[in-house]
C-alpha atoms as a PDB file:
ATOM      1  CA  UNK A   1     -41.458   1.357-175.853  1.00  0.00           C
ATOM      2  CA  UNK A   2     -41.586   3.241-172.287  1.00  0.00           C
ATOM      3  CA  UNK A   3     -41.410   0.548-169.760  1.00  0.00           C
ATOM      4  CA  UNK A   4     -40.028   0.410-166.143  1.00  0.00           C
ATOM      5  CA  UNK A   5     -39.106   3.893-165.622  1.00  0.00           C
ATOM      6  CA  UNK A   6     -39.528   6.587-162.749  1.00  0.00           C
ATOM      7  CA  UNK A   7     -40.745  10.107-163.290  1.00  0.00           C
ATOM      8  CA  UNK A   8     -40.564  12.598-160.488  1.00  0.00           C
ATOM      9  CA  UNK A   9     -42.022  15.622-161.933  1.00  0.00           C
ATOM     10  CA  UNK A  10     -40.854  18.093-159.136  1.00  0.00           C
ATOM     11  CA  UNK A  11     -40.105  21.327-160.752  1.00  0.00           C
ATOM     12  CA  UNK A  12     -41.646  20.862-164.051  1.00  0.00           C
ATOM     13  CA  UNK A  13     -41.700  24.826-164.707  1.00  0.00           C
ATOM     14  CA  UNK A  14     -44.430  24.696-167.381  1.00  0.00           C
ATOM     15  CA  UNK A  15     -42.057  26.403-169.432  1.00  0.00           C
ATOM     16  CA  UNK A  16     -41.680  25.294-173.603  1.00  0.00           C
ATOM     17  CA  UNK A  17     -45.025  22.955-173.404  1.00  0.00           C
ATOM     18  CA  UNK A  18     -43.175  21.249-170.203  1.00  0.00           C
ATOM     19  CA  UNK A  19     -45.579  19.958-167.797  1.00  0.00           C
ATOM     20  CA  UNK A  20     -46.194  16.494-168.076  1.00  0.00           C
ATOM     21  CA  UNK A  21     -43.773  13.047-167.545  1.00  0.00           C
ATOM     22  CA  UNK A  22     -43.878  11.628-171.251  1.00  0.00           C
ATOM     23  CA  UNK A  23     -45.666  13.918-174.538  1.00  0.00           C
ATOM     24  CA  UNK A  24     -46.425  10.712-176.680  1.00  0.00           C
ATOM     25  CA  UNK A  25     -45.753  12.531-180.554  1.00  0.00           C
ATOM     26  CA  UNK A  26     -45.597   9.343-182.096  1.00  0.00           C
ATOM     27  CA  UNK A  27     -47.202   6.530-183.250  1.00  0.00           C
ATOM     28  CA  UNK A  28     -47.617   3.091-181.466  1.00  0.00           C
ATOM     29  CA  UNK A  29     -45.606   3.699-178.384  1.00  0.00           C
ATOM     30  CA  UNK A  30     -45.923   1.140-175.626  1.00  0.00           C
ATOM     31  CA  UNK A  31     -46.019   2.834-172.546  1.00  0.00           C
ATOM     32  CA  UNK A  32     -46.312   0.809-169.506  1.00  0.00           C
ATOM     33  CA  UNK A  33     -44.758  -0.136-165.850  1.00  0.00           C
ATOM     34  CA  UNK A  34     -43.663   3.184-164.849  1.00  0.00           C
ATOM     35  CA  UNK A  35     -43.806   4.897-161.942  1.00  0.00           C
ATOM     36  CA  UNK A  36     -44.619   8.579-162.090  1.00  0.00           C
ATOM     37  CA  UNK A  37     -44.667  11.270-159.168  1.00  0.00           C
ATOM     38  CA  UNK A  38     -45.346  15.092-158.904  1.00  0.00           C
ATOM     39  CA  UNK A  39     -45.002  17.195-155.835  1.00  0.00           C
ATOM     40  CA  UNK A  40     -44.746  21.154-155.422  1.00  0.00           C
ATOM     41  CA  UNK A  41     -43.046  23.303-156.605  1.00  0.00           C
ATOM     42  CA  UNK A  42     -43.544  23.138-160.381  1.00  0.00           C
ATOM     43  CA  UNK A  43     -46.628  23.041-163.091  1.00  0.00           C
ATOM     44  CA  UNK A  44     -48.022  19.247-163.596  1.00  0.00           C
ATOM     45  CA  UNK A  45     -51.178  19.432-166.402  1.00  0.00           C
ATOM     46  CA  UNK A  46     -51.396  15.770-166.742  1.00  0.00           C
ATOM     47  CA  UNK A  47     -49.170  13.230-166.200  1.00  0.00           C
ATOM     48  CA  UNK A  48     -49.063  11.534-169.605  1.00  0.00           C
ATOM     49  CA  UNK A  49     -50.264  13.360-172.781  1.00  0.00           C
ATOM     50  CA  UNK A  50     -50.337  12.760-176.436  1.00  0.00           C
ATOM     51  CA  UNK A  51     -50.002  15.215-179.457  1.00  0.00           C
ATOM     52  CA  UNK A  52     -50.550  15.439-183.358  1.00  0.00           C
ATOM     53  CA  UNK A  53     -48.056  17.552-184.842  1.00  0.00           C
ATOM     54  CA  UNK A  54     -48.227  16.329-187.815  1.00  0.00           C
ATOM     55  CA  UNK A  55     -51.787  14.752-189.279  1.00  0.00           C
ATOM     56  CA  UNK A  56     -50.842  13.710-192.650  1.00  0.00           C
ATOM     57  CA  UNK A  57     -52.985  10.841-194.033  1.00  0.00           C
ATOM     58  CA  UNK A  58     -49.962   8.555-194.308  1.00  0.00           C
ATOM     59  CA  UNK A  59     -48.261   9.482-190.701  1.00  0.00           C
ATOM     60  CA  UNK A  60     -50.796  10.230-187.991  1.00  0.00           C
ATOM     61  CA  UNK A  61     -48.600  11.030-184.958  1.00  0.00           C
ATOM     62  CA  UNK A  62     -49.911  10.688-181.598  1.00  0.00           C
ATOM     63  CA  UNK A  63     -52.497   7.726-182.379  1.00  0.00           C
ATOM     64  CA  UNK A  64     -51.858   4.012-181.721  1.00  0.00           C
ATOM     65  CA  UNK A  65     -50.452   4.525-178.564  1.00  0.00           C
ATOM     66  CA  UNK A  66     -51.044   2.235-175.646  1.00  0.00           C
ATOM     67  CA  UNK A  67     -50.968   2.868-171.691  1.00  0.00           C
ATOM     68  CA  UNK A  68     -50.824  -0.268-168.772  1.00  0.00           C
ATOM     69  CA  UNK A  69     -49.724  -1.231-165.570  1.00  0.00           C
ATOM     70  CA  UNK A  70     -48.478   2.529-165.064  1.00  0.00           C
ATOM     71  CA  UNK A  71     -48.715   3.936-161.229  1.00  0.00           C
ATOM     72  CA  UNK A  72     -49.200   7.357-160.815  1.00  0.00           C
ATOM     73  CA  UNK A  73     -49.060  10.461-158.255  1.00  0.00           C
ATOM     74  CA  UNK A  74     -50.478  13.247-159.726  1.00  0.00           C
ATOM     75  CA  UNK A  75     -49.781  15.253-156.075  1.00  0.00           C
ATOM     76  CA  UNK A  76     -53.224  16.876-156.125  1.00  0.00           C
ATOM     77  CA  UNK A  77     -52.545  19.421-158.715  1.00  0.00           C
ATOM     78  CA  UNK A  78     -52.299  17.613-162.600  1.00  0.00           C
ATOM     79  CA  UNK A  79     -55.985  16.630-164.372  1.00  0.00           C
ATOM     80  CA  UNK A  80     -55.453  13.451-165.872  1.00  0.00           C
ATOM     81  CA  UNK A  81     -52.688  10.507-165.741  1.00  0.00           C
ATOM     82  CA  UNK A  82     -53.009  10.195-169.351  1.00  0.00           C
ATOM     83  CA  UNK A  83     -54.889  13.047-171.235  1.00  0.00           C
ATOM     84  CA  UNK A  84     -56.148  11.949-175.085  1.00  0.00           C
ATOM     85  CA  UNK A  85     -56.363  14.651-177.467  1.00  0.00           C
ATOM     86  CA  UNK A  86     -57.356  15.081-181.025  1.00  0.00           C
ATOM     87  CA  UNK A  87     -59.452  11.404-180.897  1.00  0.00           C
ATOM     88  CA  UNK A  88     -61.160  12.157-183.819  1.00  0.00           C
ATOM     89  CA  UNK A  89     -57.610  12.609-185.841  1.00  0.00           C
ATOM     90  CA  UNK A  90     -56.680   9.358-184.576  1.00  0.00           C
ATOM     91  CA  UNK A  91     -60.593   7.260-185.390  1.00  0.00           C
ATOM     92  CA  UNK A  92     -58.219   4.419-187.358  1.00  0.00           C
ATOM     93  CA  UNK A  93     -55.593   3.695-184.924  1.00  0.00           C
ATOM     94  CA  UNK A  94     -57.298   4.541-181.211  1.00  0.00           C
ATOM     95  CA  UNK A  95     -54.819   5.261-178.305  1.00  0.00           C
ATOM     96  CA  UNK A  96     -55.703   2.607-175.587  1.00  0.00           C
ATOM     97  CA  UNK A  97     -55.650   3.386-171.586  1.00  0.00           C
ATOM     98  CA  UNK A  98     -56.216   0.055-169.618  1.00  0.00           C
ATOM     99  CA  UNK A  99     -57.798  -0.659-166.169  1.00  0.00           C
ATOM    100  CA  UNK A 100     -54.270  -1.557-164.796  1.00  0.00           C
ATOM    101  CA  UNK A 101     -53.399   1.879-164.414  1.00  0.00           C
ATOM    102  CA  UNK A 102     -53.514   3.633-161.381  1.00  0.00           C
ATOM    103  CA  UNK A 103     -53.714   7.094-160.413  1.00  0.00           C
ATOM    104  CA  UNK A 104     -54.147   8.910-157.129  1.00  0.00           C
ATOM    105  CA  UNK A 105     -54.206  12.304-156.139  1.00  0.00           C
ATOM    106  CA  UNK A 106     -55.494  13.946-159.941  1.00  0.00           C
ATOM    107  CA  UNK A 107     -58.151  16.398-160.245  1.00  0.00           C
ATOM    108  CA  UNK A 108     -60.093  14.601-163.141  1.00  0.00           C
ATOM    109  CA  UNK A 109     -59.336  11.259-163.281  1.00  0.00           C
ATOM    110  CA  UNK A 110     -57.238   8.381-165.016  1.00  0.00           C
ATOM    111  CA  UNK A 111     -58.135   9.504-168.443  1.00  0.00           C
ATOM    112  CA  UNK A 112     -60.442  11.286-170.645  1.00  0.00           C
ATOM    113  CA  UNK A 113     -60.995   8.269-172.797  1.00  0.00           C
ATOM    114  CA  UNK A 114     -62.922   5.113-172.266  1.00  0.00           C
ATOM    115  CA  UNK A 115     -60.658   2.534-170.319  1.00  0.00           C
ATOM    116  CA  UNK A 116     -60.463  -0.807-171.781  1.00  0.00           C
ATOM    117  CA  UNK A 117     -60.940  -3.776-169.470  1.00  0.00           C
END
């Protein structure tokens, strides 16, 4: 569980994969009423992201994961608040972005997923 926390992403340097608040690697992380912010100088892709290192059949990381009630301040310069990869891997246990987050200031959106009511 990620809950009630505040990310200021100033200076994020892009550096070693850095350059978003939270990389979500495992499997059913609750991630919700946080704060996150992002202004210059630094690299901010997306605020929240998730990742399959490892796909084995038995241990699908990155799937499962759920996202609500999060505000966020991507500062005019990250794509998404939370950016869903390798869906496909993850067709059994679906990350899940709710309506009650917010975003402002992103160049693509909330999420590249289908929000759930």
């Amino acid at each position: 569980m990620i809950r009630g926390n505040t990310f200021n992403g100033t200076g994020i340097a892009g550096q070693n994969s850095a350059d978003s608040w939270v990389d979500a690697k495992g499997v059913d992380y609750l991630i919700e009423n946080n704060t996150g912010t992002f202004s210059a100088p630094g690299t901010l892709a997306n605020g929240y992201e998730t990742h399959n290192p490892s796909t084995t059949p038995s241990f699908l990381n990155g799937c499962g994961n759920v996202w609500r009630n999060n505000r966020s301040d991507l500062g005019g310069v990250g794509a998404y608040t939370i950016k869903i990869t390798s869906t496909s891997k993850c067709s059994a246990n679906p990350n899940v972005v709710y309506s009650s987050n917010t975003v402002t200031n992103a160049t693509s959106g909330l999420t590249n997923v289908p929000v759930t009511p």
